[in-house]
Each structure stands twice: as structure tokens, then as C-alpha cells.
N, C-alpha and C. Protein backbone atom coordinates (compact mmCIF):
# COMPACT_ATOMS: atom_id res chain seq x y z
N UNK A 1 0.83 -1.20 0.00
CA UNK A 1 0.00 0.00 0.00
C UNK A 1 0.87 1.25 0.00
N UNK A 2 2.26 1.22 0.32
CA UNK A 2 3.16 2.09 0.28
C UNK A 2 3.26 2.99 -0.77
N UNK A 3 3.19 1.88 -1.81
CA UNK A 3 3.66 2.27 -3.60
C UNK A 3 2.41 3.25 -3.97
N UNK A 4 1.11 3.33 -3.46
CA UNK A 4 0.24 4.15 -3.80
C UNK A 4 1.26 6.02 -4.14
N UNK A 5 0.58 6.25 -5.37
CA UNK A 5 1.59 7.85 -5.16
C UNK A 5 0.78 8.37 -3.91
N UNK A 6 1.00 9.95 -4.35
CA UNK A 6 0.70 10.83 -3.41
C UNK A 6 -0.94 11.05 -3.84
N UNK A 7 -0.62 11.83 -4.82
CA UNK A 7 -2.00 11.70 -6.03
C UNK A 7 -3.86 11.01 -5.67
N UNK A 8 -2.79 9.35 -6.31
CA UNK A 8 -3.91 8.45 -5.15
C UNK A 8 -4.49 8.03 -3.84
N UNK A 9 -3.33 8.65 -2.97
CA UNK A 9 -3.97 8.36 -1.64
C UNK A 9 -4.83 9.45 -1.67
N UNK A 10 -4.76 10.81 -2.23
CA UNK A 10 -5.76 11.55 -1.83
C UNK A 10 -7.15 11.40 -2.75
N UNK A 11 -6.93 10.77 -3.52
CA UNK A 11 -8.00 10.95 -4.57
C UNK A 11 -8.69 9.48 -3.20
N UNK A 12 -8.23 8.27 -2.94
CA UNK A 12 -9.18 7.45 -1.78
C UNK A 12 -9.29 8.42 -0.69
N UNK A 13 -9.03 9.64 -0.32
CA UNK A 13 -9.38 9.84 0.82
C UNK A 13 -10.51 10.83 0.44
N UNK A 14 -10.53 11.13 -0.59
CA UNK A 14 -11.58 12.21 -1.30
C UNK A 14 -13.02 11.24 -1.70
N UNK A 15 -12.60 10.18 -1.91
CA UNK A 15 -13.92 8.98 -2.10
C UNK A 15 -14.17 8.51 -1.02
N UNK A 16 -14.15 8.82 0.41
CA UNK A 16 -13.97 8.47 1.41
C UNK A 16 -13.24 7.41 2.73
N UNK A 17 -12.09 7.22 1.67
CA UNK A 17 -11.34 6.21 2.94
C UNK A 17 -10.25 7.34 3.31
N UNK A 18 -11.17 7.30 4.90
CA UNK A 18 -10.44 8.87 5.62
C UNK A 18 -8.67 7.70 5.54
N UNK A 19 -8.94 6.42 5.75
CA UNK A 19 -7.58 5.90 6.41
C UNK A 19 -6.38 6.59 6.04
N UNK A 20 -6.36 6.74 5.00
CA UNK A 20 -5.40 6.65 4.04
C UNK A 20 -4.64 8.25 4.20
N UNK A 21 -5.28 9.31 4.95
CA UNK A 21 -4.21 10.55 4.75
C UNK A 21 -3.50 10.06 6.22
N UNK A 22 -3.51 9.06 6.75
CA UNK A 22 -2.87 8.69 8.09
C UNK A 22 -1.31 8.48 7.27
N UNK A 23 -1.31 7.63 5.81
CA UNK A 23 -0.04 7.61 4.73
C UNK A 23 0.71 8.78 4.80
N UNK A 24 -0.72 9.83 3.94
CA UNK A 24 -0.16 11.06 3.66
C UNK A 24 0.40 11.55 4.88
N UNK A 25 0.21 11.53 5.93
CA UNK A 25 0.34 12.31 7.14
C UNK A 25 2.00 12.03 7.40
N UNK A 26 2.55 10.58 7.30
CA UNK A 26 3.33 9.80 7.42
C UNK A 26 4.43 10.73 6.51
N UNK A 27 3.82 10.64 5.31
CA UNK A 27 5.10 11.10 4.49
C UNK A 27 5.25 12.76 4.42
N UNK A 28 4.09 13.03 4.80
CA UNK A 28 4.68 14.99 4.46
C UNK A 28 4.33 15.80 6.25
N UNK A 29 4.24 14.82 7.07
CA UNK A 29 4.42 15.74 8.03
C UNK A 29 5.47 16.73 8.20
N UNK A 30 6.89 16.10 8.20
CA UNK A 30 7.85 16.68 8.71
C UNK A 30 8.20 17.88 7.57
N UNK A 31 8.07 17.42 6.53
CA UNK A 31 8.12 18.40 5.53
C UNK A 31 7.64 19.61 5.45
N UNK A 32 6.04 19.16 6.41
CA UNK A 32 5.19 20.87 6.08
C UNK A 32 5.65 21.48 7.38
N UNK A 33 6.17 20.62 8.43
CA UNK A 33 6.44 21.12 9.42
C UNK A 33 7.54 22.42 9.47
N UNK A 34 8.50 21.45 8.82
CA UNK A 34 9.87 22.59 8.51
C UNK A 34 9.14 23.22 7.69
N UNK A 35 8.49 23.75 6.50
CA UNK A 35 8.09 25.05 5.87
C UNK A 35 7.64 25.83 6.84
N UNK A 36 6.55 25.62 7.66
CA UNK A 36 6.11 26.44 8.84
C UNK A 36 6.81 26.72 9.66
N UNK A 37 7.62 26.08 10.26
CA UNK A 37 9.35 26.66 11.17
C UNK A 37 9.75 27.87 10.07
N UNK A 38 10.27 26.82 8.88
CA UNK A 38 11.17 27.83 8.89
C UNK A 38 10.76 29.71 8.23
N UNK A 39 9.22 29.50 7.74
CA UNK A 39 8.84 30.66 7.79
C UNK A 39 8.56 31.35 9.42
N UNK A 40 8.25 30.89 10.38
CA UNK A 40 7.74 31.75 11.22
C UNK A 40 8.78 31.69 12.72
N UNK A 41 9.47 30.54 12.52
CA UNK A 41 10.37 30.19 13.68
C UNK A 41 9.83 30.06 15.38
N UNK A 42 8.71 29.45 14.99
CA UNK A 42 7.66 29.07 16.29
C UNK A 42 7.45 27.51 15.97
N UNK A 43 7.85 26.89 16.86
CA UNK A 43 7.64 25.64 17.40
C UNK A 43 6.59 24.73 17.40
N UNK A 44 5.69 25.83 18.56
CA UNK A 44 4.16 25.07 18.54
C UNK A 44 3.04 25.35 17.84
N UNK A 45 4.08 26.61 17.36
CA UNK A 45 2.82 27.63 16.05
C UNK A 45 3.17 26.62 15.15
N UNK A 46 4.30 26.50 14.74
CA UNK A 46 4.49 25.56 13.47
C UNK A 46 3.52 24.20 13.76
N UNK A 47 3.36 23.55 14.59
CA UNK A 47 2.93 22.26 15.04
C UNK A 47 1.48 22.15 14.70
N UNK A 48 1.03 23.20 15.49
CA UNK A 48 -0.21 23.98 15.54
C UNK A 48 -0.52 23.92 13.76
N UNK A 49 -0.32 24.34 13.50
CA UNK A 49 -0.11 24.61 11.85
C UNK A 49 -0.37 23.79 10.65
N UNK A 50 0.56 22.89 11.48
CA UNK A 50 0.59 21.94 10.46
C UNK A 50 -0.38 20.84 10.73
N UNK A 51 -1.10 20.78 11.99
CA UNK A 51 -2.37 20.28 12.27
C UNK A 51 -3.51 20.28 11.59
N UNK A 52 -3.67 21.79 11.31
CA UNK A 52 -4.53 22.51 10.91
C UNK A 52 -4.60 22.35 9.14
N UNK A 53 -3.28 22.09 8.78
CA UNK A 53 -3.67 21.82 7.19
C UNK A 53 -3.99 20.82 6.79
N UNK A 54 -3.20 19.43 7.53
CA UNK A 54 -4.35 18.07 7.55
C UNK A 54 -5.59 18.32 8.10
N UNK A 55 -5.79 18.80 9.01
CA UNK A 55 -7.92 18.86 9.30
C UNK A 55 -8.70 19.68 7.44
N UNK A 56 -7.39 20.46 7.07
CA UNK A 56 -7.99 21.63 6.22
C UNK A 56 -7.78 20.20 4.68
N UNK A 57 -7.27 19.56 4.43
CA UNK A 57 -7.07 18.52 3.67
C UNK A 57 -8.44 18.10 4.35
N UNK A 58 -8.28 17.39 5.21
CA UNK A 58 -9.72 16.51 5.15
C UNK A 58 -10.91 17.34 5.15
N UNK A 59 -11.34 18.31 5.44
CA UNK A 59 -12.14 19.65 5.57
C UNK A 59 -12.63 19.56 3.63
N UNK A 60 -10.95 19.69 3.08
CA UNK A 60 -11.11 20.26 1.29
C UNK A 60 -11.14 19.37 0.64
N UNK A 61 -11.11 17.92 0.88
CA UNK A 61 -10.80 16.54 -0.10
C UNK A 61 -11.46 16.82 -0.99
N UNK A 62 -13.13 17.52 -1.27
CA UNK A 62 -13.59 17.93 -2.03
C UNK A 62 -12.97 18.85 -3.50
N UNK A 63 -12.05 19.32 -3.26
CA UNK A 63 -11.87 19.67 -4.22
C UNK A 63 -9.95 19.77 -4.37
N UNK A 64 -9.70 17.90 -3.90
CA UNK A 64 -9.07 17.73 -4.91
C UNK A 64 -8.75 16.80 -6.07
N UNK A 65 -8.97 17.44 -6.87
CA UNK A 65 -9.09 16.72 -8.59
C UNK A 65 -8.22 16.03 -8.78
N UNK A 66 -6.85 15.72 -8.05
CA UNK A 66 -5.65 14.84 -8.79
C UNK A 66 -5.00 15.38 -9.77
N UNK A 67 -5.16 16.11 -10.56
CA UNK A 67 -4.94 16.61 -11.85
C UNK A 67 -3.30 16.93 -11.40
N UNK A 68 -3.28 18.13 -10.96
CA UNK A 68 -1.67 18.60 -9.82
C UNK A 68 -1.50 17.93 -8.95
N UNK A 69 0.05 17.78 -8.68
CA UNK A 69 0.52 17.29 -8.04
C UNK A 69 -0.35 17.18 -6.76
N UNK A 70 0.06 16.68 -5.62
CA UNK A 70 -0.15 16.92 -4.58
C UNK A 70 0.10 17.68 -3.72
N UNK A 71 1.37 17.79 -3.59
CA UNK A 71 2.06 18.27 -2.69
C UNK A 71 1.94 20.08 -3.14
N UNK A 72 1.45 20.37 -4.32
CA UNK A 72 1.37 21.57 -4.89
C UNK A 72 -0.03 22.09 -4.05
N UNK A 73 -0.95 21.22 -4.12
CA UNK A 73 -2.31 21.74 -3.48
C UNK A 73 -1.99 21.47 -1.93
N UNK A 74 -1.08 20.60 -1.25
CA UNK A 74 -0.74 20.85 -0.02
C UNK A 74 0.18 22.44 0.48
N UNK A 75 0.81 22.76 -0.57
CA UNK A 75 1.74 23.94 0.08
C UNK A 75 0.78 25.05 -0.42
N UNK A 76 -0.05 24.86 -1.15
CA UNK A 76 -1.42 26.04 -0.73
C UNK A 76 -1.95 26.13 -0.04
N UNK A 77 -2.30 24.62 0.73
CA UNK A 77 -3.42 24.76 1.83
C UNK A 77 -2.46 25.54 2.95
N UNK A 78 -1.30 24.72 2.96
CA UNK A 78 -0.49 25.37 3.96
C UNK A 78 -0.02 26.92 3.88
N UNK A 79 -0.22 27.79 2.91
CA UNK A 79 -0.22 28.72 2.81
C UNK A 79 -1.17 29.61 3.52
N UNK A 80 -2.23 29.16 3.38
CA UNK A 80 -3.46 29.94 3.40
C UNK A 80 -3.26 29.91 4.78
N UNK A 81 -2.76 28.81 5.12
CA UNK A 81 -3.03 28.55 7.09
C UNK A 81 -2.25 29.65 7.46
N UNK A 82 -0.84 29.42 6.88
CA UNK A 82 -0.05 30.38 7.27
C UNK A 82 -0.41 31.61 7.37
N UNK A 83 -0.96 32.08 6.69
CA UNK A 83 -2.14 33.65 6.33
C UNK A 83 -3.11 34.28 7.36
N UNK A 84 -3.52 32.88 7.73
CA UNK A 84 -4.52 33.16 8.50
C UNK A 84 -3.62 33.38 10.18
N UNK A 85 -2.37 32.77 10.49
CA UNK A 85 -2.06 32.64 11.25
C UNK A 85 -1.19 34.04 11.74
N UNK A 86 -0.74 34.50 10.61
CA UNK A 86 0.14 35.77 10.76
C UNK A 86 -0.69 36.68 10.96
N UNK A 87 -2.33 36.69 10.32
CA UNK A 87 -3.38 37.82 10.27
C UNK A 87 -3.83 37.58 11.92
N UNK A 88 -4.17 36.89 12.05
CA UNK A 88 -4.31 36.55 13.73
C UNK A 88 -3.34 36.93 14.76
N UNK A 89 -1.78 36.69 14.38
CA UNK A 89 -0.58 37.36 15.41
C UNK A 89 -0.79 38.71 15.46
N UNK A 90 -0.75 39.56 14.01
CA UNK A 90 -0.70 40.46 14.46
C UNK A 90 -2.25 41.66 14.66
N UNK A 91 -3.15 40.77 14.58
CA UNK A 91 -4.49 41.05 15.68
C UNK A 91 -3.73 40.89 17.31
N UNK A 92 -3.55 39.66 17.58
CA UNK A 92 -2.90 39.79 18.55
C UNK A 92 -1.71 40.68 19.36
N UNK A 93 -1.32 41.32 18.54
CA UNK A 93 0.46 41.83 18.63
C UNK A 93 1.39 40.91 19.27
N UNK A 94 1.29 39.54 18.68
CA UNK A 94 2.33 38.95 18.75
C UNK A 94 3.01 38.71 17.50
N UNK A 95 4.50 38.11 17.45
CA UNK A 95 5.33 38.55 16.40
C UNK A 95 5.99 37.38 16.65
N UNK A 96 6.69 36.83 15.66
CA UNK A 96 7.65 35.51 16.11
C UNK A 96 9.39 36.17 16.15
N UNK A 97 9.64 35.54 16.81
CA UNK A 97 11.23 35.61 17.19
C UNK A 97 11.90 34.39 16.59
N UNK A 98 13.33 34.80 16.26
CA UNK A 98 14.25 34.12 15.16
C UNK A 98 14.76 33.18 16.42
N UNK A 99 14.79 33.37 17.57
CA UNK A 99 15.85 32.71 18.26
C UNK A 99 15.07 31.62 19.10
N UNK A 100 15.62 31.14 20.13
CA UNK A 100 14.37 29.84 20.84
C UNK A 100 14.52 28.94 19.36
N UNK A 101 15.76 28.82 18.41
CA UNK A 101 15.80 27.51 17.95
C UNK A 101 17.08 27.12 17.94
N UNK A 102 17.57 26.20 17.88
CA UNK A 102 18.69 25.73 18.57
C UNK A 102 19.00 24.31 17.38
N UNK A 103 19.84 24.32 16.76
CA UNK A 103 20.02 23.30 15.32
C UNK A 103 20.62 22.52 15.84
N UNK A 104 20.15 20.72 15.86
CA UNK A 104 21.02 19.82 16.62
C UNK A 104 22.41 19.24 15.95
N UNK A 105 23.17 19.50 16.27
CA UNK A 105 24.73 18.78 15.78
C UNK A 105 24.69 17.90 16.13
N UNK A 106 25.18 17.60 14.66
CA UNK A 106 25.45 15.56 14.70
C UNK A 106 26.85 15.29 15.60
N UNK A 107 26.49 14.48 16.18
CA UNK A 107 27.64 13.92 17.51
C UNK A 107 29.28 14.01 16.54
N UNK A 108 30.28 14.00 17.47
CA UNK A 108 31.29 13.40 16.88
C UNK A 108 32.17 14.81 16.80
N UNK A 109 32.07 16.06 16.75
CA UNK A 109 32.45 17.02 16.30
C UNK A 109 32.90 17.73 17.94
N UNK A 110 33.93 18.19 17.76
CA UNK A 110 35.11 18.83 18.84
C UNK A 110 34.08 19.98 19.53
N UNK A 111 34.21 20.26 20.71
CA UNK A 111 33.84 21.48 21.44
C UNK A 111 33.74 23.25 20.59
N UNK A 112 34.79 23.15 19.93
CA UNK A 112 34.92 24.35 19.51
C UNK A 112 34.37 24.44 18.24
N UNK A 113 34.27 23.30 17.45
CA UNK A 113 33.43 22.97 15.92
C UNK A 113 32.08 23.58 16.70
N UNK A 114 31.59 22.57 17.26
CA UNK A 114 30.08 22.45 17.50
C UNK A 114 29.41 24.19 18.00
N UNK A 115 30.45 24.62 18.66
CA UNK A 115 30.37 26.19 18.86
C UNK A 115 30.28 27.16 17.45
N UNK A 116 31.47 26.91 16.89
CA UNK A 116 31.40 27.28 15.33
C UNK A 116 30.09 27.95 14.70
N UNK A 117 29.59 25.93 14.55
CA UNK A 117 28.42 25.61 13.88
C UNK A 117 27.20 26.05 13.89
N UNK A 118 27.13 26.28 15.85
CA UNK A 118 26.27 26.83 16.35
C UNK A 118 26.14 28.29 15.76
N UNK A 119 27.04 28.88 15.92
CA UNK A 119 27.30 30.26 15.47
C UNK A 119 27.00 30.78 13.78
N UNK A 120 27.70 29.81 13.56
CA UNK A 120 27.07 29.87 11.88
C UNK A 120 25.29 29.87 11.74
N UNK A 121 25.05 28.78 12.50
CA UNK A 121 23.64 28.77 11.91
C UNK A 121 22.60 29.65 12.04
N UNK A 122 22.92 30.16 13.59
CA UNK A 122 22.05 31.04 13.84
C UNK A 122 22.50 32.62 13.57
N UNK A 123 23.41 32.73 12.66
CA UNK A 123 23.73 33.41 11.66
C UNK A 123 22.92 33.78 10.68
N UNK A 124 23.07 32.84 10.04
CA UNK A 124 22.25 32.37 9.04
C UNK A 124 20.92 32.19 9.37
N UNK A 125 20.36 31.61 10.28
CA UNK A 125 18.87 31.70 10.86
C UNK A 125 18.46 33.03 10.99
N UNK A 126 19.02 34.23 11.60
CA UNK A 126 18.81 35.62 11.51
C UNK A 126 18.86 36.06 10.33
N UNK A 127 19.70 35.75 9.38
CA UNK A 127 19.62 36.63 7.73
C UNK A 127 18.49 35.75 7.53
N UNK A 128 18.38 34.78 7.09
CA UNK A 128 17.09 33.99 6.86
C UNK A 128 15.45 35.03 7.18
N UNK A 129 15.30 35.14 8.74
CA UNK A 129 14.62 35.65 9.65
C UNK A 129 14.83 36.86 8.93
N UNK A 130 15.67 37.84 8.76
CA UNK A 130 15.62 39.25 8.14
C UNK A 130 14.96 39.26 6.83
N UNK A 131 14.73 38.12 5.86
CA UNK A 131 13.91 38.14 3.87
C UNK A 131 12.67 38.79 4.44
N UNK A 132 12.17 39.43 3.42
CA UNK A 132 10.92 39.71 3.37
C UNK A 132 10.38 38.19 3.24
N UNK A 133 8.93 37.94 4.08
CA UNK A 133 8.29 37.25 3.59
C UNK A 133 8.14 36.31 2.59
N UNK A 134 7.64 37.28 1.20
CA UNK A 134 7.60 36.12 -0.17
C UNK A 134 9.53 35.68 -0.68
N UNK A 135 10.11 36.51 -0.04
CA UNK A 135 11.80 35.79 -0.49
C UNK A 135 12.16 34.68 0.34
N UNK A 136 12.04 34.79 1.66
CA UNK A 136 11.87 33.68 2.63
C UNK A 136 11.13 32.41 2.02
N UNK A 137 10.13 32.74 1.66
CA UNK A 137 9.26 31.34 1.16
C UNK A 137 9.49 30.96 0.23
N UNK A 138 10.14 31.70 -1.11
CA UNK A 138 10.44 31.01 -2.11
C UNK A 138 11.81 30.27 -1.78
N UNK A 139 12.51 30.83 -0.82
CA UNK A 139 13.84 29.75 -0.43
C UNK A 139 13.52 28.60 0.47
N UNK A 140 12.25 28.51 1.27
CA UNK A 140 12.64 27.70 1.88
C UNK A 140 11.56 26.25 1.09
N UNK A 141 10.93 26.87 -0.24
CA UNK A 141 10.39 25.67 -0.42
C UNK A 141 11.22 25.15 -1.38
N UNK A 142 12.14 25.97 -2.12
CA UNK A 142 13.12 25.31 -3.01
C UNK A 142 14.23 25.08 -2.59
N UNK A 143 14.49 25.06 -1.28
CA UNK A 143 16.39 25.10 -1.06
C UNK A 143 15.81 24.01 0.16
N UNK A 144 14.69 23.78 0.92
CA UNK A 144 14.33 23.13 2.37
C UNK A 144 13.40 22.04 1.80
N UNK A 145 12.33 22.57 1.42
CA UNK A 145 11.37 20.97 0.92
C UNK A 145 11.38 21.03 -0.44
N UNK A 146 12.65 21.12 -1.19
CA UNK A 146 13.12 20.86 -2.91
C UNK A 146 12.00 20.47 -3.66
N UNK A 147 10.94 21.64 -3.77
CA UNK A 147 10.83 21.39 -4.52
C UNK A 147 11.11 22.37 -6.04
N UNK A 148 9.86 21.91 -7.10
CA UNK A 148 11.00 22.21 -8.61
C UNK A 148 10.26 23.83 -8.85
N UNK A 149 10.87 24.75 -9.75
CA UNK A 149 10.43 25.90 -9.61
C UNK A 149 9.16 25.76 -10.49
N UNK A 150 8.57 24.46 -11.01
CA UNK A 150 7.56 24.30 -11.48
C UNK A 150 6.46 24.43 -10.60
N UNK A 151 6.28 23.54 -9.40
CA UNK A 151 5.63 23.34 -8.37
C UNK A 151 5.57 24.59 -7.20
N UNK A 152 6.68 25.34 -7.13
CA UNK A 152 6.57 26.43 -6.63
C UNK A 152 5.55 27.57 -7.36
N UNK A 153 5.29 27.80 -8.60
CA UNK A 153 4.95 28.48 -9.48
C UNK A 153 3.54 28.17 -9.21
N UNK A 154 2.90 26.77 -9.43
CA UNK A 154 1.57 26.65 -8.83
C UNK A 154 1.22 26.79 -7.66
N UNK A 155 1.77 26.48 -6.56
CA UNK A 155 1.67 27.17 -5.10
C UNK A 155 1.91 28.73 -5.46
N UNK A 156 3.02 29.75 -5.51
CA UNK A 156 2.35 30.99 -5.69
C UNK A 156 1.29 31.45 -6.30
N UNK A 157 0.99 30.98 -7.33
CA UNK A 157 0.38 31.18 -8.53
C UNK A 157 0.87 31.95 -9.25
N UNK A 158 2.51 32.38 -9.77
CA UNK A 158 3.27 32.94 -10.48
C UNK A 158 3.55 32.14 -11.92
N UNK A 159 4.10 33.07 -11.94
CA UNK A 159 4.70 32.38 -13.69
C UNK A 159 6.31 31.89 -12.85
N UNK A 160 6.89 30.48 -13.71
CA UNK A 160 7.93 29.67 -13.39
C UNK A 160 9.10 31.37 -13.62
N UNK A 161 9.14 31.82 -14.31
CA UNK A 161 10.33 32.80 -14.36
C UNK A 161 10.19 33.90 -13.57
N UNK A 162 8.86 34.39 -13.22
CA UNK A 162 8.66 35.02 -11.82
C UNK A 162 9.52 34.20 -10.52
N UNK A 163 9.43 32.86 -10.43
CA UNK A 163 10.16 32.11 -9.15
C UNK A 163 11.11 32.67 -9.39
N UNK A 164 11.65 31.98 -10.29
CA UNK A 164 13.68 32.09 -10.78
C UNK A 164 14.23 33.13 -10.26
N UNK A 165 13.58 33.97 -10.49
CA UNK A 165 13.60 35.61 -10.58
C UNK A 165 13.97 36.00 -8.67
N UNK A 166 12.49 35.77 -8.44
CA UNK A 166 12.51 35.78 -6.71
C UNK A 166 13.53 34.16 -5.97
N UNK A 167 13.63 34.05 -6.48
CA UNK A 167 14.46 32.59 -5.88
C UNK A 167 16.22 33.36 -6.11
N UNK A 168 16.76 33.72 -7.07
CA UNK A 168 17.59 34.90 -7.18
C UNK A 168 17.66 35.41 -6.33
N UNK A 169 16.88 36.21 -6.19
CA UNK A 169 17.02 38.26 -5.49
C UNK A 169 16.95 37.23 -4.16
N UNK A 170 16.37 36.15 -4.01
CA UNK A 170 16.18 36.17 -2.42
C UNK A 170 18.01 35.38 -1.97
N UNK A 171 18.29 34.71 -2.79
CA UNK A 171 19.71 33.97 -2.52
C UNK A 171 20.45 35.18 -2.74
N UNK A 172 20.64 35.94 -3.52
CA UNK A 172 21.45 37.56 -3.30
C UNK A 172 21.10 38.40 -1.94
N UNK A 173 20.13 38.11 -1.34
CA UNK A 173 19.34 38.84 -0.15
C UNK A 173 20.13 38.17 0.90
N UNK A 174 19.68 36.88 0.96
CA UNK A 174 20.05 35.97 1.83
C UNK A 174 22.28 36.22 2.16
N UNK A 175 22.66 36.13 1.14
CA UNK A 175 23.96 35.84 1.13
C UNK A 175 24.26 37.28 1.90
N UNK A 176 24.23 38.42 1.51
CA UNK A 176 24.29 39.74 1.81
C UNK A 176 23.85 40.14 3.26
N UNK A 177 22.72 39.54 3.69
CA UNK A 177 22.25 39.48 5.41
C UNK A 177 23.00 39.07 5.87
N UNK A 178 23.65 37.36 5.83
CA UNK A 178 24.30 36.95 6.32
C UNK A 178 25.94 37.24 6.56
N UNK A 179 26.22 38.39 5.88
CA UNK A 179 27.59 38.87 5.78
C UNK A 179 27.31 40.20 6.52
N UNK A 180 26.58 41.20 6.91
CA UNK A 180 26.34 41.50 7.62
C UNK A 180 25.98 41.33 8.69
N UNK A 181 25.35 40.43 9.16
CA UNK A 181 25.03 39.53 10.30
C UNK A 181 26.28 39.07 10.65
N UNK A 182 27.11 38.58 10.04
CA UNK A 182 28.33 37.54 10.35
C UNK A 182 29.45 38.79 11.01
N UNK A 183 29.64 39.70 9.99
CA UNK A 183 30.30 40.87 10.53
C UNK A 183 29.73 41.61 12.35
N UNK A 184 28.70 41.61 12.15
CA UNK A 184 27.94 42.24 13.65
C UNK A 184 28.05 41.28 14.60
N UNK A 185 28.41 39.80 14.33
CA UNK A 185 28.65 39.10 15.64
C UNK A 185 30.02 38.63 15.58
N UNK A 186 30.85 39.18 14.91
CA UNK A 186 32.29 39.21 15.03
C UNK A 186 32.77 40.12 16.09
């Protein structure tokens, strides 16, 4: 039952065998999880989140046709959540913070590496944290959950050379934060 694509498990869960997004759930949790981290850098918001787009999958099975990918009509749903979630923070005046994440190093690496590393990342987690919004998201769905600038293009609803374009300016953005950033904690 593994070999089912993505495609078909939702098209049985859209004819009603709820079982089957328990699969889907299996294979793209962690995936939508990190998109929601790494846009908002909240934990339980992310968690929270990504809850909410499986209920919003089983909520929308209705209208999905199979036709696109899957995972294309998943990083919409997850969009929209996301939308709703940022429109709600800042009803609230709450705001997410870059820090409170902590990147686990793989064992094996010297005291002063693992310090390094540390340092690097959350380097880089702050330039990250500094993109506008839509530059942030176009990196982290093509550089974090790979996917192709085809599939990105239907999740924005852009044209493929609109991505390229913003997938660019945001890796020129990105590189440039982080050298500033890197300089300010020198």
C-alpha cells in the first residue's frame, strides 16, 4: 500500500477512505512542518499549523481533482493557514522571534566545531529571519522541501520565471544578510 503515489492516496481519501491521509500524514508531516518553522520560527505555532492543514485537507478533499501534483495543493493549503495565522498574530500583537531555535549537531564534532556551527547557523537563521516574507518562502520551499520551480509556481500562482527571478534576489538577499550579520557578531 506504500507504492500508492501521493495523487492516489488523496483521490481514496476524497472517495472516502479517511484511512489513508494517516499515509499522507506519514510522508509529508515533517516536511510541512519545517516550511512552517522555517517561515515563522515558532515551534508550537508551526505544530499547531501543520495540524490545521491536515484537518484543512480533510475539511477540502472535495476539491481535490488529482490533476496537480499533490504536494502543490498541499503547500497552498499550507499557505493559506499560514495567512490566516500571521493575520491573527498580528491582531494579537504577537510577532515571532528568530531565536528559541537551537540546530542539533550531529555527535562526533570537537567542542569548539560544534560552537562554530552553532554560530554559523544562527547566523544564518537571523539573515534567513531578516527576507521579506515572499523571499523567505520562495527559499525555503526550493532550497528546504526541494521542490521544482515548477511546483513552486503553482503554489504561488506565479509564472515559473517570476520564481527564478525571486528565488535569485532572495539567494542575493540571503547571502548579503548573512555577511552582515556575520560581521555584527564578530
Amino acid at each position: 500500500m506504500n507504492s500508492l503515489t501521493d495523487n492516489a492516496l488523496m483521490l481514496k481519501v476524497k472517495s472516502g477512505d479517511l484511512d489513508k491521509m494517516g499515509l499522507l500524514f506519514q510522508r509529508y508531516h515533517q516536511p510541512l512542518y519545517g516550511f512552517l518553522f522555517h517561515m515563522t520560527r515558532q515551534r508550537e505555532a508551526s505544530e499547531d499549523m501543520m495540524q490545521n492543514v491536515f484537518y484543512r485537507m480533510l475539511r477540502s478533499r472535495h476539491t481535490f481533482t488529482g490533476e496537480g501534483e499533490f504536494r502543490t495543493w498541499m503547500y497552498h493549503l499550507a499557505r493559506n493557514v499560514l495567512k490566516d495565522y500571521l493575520k491573527q498574530s498580528r491582531r494579537n500583537g504577537s510577532h515571532y522571534e528568530i531565536g528559541g531555535y537551537e540546530e542539533r549537531i550531529a555527535g562526533g564534532l570537537a567542542a569548539d566545531e560544534q560552537v562554530e556551527r552553532k554560530l554559523e547557523i544562527k547566523v544564518l537563521e537571523k539573515a534567513l529571519g531578516s527576507l521579506s516574507p515572499e523571499s523567505r518562502e520562495v527559499l525555503v520551499l526550493s532550497r528546504f522541501q526541494e521542490l521544482k520551480y515548477a511546483e513552486i509556481a503553482r503554489v504561488l500562482e506565479i509564472s515559473i520565471s517570476a520564481v527564478k527571478v525571486r528565488a535569485h534576489r532572495a539567494i542575493n538577499q540571503l547571502k548579503e544578510m548573512y555577511r552582515q550579520t556575520a560581521v555584527e557578531n564578530k
